[in-house]
N, C-alpha and C. Protein backbone atom coordinates (compact mmCIF):
# COMPACT_ATOMS: atom_id res chain seq x y z
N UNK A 1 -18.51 -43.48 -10.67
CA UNK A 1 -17.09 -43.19 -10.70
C UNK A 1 -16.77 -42.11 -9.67
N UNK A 2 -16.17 -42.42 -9.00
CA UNK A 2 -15.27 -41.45 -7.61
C UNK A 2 -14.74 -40.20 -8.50
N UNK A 3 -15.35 -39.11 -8.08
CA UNK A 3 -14.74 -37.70 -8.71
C UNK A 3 -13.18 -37.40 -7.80
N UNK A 4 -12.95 -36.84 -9.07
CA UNK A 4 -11.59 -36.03 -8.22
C UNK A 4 -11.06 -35.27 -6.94
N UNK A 5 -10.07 -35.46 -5.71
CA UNK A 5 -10.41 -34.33 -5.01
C UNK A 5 -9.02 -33.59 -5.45
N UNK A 6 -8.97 -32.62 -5.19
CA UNK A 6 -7.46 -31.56 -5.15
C UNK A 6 -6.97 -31.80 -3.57
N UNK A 7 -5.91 -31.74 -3.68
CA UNK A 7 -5.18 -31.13 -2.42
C UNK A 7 -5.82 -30.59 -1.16
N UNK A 8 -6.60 -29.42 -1.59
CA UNK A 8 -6.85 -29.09 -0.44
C UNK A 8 -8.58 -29.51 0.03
N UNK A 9 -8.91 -30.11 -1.06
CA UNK A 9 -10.27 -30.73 -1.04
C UNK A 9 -9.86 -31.96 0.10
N UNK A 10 -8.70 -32.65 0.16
CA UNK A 10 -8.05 -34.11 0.39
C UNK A 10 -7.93 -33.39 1.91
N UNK A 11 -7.46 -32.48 1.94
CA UNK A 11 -7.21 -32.11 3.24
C UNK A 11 -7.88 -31.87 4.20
N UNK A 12 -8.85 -31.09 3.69
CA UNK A 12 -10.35 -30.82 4.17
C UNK A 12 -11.00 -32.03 5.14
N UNK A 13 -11.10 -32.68 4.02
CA UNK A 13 -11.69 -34.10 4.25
C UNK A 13 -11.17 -34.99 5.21
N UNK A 14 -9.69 -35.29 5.18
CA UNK A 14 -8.65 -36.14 6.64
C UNK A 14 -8.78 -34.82 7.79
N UNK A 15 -8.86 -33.81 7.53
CA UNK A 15 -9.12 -32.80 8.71
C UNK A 15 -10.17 -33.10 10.10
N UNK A 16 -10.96 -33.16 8.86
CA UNK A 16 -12.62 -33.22 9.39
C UNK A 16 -13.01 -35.34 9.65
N UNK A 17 -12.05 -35.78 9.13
CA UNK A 17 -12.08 -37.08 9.82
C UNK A 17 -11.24 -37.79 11.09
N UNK A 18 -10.82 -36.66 11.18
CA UNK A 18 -9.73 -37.09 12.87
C UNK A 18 -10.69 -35.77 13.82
N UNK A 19 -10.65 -34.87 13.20
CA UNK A 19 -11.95 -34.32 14.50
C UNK A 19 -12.92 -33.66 13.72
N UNK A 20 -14.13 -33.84 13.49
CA UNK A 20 -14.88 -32.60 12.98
C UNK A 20 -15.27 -31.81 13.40
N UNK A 21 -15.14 -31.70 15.16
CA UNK A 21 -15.54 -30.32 16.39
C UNK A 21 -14.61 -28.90 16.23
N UNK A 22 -13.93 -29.43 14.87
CA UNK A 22 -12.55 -27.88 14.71
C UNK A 22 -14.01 -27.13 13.80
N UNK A 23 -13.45 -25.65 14.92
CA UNK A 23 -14.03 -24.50 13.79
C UNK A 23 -13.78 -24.10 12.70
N UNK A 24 -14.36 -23.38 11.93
CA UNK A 24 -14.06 -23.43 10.57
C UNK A 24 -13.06 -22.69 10.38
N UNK A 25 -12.56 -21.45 11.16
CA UNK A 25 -11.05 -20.84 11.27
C UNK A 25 -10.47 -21.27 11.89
N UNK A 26 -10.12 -22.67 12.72
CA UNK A 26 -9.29 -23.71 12.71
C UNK A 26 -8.70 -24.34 11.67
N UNK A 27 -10.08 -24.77 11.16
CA UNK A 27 -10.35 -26.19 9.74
C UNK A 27 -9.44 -25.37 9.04
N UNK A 28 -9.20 -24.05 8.63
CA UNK A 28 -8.95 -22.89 7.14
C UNK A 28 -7.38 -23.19 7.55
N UNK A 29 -7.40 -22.51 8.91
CA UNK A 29 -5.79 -22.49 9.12
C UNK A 29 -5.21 -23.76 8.90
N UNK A 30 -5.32 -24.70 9.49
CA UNK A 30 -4.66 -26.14 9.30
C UNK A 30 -4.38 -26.37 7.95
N UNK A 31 -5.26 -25.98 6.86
CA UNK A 31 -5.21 -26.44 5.75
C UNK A 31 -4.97 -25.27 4.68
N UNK A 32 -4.66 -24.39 5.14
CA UNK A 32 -4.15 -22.78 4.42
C UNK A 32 -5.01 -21.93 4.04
N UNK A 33 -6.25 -22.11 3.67
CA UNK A 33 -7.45 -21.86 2.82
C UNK A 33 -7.63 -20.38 4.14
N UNK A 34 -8.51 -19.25 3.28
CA UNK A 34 -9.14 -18.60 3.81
C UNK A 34 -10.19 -19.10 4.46
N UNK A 35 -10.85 -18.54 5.53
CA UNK A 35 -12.35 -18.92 6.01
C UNK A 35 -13.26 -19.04 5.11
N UNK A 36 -12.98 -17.77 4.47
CA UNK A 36 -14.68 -17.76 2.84
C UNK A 36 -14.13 -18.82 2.19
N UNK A 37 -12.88 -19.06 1.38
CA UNK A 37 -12.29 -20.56 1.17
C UNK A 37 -12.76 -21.51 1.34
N UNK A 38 -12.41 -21.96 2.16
CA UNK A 38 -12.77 -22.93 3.43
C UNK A 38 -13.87 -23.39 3.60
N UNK A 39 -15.11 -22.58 3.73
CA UNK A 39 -16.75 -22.53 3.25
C UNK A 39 -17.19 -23.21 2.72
N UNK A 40 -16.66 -22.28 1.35
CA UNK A 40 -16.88 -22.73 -0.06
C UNK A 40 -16.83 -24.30 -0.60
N UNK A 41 -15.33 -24.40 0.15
CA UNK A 41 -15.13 -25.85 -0.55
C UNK A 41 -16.04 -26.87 0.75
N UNK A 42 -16.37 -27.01 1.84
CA UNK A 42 -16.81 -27.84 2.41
C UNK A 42 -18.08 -27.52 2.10
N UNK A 43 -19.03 -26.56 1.49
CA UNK A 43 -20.39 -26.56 0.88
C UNK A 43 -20.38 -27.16 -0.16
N UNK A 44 -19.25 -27.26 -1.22
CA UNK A 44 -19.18 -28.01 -2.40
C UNK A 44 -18.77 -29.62 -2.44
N UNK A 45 -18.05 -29.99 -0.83
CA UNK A 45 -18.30 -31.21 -0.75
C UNK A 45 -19.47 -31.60 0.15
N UNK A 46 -20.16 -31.21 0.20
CA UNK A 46 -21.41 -31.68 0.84
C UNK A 46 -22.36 -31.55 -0.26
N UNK A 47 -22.59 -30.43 -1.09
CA UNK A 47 -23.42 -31.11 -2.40
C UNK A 47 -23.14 -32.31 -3.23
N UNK A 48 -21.71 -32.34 -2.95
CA UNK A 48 -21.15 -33.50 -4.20
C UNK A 48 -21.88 -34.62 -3.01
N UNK A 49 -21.94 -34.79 -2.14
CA UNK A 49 -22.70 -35.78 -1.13
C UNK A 49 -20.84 -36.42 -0.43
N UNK A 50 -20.02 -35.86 -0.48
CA UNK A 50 -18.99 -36.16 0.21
C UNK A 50 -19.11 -36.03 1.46
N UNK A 51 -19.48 -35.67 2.04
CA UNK A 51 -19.79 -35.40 3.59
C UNK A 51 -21.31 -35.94 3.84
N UNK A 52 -21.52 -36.98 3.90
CA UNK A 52 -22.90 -36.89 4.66
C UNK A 52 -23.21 -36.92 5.70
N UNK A 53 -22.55 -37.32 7.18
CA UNK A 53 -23.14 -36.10 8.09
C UNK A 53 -21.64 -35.87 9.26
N UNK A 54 -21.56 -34.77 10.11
CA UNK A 54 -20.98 -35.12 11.04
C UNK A 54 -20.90 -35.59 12.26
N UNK A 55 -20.57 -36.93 13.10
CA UNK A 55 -20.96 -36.72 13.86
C UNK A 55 -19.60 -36.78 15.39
N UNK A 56 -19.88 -37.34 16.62
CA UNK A 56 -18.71 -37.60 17.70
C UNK A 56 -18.70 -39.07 17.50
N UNK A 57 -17.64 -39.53 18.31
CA UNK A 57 -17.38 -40.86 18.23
C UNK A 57 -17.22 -41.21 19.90
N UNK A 58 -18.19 -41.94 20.69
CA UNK A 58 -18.31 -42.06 21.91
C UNK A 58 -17.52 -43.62 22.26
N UNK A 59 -17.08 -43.34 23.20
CA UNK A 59 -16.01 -44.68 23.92
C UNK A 59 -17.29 -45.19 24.36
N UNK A 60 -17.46 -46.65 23.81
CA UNK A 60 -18.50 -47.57 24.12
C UNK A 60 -17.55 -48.05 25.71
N UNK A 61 -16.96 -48.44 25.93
CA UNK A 61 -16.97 -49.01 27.37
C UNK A 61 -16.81 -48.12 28.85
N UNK A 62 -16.50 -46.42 28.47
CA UNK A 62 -16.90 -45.62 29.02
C UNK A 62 -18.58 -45.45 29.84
N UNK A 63 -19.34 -45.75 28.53
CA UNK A 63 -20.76 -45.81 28.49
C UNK A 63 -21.00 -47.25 28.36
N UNK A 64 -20.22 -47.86 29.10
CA UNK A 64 -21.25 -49.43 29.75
C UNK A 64 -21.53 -50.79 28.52
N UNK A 65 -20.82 -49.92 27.22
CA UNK A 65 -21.17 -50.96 26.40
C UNK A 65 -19.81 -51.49 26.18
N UNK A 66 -19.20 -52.80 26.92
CA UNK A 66 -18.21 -53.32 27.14
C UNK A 66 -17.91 -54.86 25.92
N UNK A 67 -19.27 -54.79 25.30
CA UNK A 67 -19.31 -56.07 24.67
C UNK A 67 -19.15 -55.99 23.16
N UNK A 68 -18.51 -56.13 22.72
CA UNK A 68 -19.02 -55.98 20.87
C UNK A 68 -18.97 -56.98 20.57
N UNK A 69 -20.03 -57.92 19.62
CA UNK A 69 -20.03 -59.06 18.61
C UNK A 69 -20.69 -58.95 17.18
N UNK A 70 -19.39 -59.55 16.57
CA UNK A 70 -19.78 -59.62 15.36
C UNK A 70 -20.44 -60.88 15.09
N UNK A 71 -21.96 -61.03 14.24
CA UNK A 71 -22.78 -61.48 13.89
C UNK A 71 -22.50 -61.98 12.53
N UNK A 72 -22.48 -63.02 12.24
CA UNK A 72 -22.87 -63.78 10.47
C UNK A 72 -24.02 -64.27 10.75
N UNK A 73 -24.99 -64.00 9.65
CA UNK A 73 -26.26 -64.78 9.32
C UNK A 73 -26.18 -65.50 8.08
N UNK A 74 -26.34 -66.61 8.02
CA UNK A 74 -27.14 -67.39 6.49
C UNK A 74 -28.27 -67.53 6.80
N UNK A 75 -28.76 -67.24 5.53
CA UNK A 75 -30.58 -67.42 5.50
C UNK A 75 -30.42 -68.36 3.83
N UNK A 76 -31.97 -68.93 4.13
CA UNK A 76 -32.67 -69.77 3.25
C UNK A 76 -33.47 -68.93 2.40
N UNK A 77 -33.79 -67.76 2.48
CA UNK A 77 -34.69 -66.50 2.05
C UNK A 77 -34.13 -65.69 1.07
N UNK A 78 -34.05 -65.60 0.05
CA UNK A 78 -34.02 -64.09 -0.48
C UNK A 78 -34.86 -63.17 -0.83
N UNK A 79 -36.29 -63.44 -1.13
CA UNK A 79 -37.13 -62.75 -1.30
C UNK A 79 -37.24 -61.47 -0.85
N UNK A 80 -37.82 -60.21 -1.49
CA UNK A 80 -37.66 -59.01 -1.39
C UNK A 80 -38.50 -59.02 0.09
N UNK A 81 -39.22 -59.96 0.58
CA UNK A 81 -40.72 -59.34 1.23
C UNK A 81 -39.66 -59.79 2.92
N UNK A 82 -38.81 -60.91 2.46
CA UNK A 82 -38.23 -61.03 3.82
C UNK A 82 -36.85 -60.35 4.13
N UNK A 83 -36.39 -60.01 3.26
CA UNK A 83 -35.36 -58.72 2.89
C UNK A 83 -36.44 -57.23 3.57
N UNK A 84 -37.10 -57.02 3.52
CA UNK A 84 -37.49 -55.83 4.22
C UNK A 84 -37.99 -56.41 5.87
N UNK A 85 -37.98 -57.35 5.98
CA UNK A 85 -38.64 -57.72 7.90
C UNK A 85 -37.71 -58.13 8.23
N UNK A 86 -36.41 -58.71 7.23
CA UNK A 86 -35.18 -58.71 8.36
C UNK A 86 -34.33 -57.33 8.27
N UNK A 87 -34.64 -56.66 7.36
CA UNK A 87 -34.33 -55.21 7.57
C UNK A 87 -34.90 -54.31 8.53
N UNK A 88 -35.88 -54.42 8.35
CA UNK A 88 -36.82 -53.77 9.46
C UNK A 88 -36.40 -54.23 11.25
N UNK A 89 -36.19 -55.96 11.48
CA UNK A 89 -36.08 -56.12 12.73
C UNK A 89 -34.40 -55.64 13.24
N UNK A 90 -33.99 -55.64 12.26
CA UNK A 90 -32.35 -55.99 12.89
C UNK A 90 -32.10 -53.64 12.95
N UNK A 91 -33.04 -52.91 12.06
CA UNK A 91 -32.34 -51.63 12.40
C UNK A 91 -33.34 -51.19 13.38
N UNK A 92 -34.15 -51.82 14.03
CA UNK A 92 -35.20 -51.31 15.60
C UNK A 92 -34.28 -51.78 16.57
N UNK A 93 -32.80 -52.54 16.32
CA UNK A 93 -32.08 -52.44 17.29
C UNK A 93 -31.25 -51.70 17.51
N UNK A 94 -30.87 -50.83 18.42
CA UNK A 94 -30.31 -49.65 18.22
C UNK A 94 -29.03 -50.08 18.82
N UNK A 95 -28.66 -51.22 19.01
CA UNK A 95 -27.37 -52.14 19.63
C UNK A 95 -26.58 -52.61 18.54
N UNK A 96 -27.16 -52.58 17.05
CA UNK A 96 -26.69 -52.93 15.96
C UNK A 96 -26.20 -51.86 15.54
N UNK A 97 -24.98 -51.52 15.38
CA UNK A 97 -24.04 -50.48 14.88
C UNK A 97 -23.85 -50.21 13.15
N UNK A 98 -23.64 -51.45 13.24
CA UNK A 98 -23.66 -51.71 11.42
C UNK A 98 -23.86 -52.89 11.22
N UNK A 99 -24.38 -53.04 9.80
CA UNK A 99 -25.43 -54.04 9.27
C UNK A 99 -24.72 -53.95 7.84
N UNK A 100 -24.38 -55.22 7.25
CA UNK A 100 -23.92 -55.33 5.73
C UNK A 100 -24.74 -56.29 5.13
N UNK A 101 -24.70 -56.52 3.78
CA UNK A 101 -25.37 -57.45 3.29
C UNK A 101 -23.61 -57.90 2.02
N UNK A 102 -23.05 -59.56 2.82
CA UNK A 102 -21.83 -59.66 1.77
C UNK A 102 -21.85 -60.92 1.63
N UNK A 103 -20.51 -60.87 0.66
CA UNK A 103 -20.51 -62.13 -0.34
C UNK A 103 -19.67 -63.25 0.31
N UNK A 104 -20.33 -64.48 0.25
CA UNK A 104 -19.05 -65.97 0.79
C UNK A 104 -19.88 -66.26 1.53
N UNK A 105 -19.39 -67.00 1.98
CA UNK A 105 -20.25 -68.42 3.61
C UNK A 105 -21.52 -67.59 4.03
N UNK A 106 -21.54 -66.17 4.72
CA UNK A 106 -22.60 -66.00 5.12
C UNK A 106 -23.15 -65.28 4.13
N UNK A 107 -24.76 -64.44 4.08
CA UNK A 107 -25.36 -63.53 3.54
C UNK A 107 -25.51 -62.31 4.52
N UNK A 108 -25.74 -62.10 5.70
CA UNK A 108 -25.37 -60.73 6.32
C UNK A 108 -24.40 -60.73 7.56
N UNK A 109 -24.04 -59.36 7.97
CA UNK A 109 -23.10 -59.30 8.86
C UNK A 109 -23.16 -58.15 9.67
N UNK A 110 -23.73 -58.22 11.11
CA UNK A 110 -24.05 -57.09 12.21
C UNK A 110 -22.86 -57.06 13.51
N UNK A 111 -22.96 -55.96 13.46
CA UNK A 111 -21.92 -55.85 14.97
C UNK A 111 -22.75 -54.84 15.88
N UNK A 112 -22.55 -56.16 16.89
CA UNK A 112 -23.74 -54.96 17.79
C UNK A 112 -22.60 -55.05 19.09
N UNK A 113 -23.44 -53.61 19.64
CA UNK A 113 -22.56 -53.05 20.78
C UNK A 113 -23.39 -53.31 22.06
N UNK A 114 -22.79 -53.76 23.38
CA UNK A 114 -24.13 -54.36 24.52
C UNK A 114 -23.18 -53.93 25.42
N UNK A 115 -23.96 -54.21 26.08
CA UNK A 115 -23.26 -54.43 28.53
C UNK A 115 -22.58 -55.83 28.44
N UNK A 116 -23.32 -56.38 27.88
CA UNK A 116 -23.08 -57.81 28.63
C UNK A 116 -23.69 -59.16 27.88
N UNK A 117 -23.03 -60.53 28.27
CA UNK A 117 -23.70 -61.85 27.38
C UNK A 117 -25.11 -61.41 27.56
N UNK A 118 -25.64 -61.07 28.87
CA UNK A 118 -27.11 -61.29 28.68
C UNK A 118 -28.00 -60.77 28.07
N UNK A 119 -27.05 -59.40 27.80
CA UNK A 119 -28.04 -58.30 26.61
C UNK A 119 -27.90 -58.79 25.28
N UNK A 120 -26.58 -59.27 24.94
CA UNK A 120 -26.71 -59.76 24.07
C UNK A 120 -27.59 -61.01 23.27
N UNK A 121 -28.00 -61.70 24.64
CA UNK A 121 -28.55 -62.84 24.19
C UNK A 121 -29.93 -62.26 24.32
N UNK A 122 -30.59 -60.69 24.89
CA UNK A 122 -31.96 -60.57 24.51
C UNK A 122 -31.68 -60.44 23.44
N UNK A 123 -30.96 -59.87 22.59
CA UNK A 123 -31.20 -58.97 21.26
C UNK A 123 -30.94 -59.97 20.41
N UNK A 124 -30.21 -61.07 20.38
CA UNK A 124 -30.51 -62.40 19.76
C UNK A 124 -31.84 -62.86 19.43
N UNK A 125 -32.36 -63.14 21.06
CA UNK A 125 -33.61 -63.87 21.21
C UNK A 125 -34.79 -63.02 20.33
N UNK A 126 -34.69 -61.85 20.55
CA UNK A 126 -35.89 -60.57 20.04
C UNK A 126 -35.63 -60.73 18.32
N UNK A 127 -34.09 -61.03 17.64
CA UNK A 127 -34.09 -61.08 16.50
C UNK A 127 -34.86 -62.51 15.85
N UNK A 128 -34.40 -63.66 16.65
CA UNK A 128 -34.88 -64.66 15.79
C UNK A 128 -36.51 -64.99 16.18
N UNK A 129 -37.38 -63.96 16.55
CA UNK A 129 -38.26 -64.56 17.31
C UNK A 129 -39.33 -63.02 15.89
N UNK A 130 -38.49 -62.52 15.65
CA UNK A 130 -38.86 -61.79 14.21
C UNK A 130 -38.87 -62.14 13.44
N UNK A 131 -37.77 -62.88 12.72
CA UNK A 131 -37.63 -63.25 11.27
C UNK A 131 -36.70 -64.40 11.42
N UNK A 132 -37.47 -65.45 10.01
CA UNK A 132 -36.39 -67.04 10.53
C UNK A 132 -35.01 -66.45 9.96
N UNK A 133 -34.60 -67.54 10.43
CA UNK A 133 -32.79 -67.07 10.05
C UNK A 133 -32.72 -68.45 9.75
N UNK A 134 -31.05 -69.47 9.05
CA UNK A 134 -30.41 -70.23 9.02
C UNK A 134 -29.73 -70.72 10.02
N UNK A 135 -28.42 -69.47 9.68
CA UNK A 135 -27.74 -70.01 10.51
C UNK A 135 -27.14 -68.79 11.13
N UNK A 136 -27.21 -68.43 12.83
CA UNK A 136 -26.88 -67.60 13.11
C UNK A 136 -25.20 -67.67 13.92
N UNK A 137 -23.78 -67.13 13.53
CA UNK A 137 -22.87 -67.43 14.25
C UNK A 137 -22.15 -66.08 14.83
N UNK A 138 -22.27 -66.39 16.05
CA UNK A 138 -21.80 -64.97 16.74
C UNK A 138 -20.05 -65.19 17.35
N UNK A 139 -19.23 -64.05 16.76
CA UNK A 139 -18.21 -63.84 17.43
C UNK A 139 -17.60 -63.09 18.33
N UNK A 140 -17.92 -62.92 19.53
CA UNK A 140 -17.06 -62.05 20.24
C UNK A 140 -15.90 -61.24 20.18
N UNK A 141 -15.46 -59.99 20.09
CA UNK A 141 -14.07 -58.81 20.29
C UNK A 141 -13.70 -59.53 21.68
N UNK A 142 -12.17 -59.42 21.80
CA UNK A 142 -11.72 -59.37 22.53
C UNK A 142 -10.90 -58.29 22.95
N UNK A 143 -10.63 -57.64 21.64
CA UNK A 143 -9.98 -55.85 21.63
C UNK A 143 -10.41 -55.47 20.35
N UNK A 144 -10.48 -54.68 20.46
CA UNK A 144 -10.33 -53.40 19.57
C UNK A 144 -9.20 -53.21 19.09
N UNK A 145 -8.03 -53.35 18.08
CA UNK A 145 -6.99 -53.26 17.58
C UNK A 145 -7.35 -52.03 16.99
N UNK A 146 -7.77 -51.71 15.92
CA UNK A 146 -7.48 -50.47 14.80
C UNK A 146 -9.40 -50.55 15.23
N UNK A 147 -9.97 -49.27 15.41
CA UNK A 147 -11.37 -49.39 15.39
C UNK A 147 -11.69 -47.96 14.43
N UNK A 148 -12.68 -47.71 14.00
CA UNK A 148 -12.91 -46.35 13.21
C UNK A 148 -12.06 -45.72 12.13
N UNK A 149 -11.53 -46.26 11.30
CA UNK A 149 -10.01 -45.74 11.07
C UNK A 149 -10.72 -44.76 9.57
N UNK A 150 -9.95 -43.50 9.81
CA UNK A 150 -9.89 -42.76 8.49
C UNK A 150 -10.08 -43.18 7.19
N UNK A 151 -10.90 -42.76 6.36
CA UNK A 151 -10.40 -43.24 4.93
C UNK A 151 -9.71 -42.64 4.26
N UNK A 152 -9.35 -43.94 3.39
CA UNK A 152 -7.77 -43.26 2.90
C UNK A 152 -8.06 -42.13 1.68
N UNK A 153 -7.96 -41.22 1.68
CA UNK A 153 -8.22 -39.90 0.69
C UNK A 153 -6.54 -40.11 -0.21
C-alpha cells in the first residue's frame, strides 16, 4: 500500500523530478522548508525507498543515438531457468533502456536506444542467437511526443 505524502513531502518529490541538480538551499526555498527541513524530509524519503536514485537525463540524439525501437517478444518458454538467460542476455545490452515483463499478445517489452537500423539489427542478431524467442516484433519511434514524464504525486 502507497504511504501517504504531505504537501511538502509532494513537493519535494515534483521538485526533484523536473531537476534534481537544484541544491538543497534551492530545493528548501522553492518549497518553503528550512535547509535542516529540507534534509530531514528527503532522508526520510529515501529510507521510505521513495527516492531510489538520482540521476541526469541525456538527449539521446545529441549523443548519436537517433533510433529508438520498441520491441514485443512472445516466447514459448516460461520456465524459471529461461526467464533468467533471457534476463541475463537482454540487460548485457546496454542499448536496452527498459525491459518489462506484461500482460496481452506479447510476454515482454524492450526499448532500446541505437545510431542506426544496423545497430539495431546487431543487437537483434546478438539477442536471438542467446536465447530462442517466438515471436520477435519491432516498432520503430518516429518522435518522441511526451518522453520521461513526471509522476503524478
Amino acid at each position: 500500500m502507497a504511504e501517504k505524502l504531505d504537501h511538502f513531502d509532494r513537493a519535494l518529490l515534483q521538485a526533484l523530478q523536473r531537476d534534481a541538480g537544484l541544491s538543497q538551499r534551492d530545493l528548501a526555498e522553492r518549497i518553503g522548508l528550512s535547509q535542516n527541513a529540507c534534509w530531514r524530509r528527503l532522508h526520510a524519503l529515501r529510507e521510505r525507498g521513495m527516492i531510489r536514485h538520482q540521476t541526469v537525463l541525456l538527449d539521446p540524439e545529441a549523443l548519436g543515438l537517433g533510433l529508438t525501437v520498441f520491441v514485443m517478444v512472445r516466447t514459448r518458454h516460461h520456465s524459471q531457468d529461461w526467464l533468467d538467460r533471457f534476463r541475463e542476455a537482454v540487460v548485457s545490452v546496454p542499448n536496452v533502456i527498459d525491459f518489462y515483463r506484461i500482460a496481452g499478445d506479447y510476454d515482454y517489452m524492450l526499448k532500446i536506444v541505437t545510431t542506426d537500423m544496423n545497430a539495431f539489427d546487431a543487437i537483434y542478431r546478438s539477442l536471438i542467437a542467446r536465447v530462442e524467442l517466438d515471436t520477435v516484433t519491432s516498432y520503430m519511434a518516429m518522435e518522441a511526443i511526451c518522453d520521461r514524464r513526471d509522476l503524478p504525486l
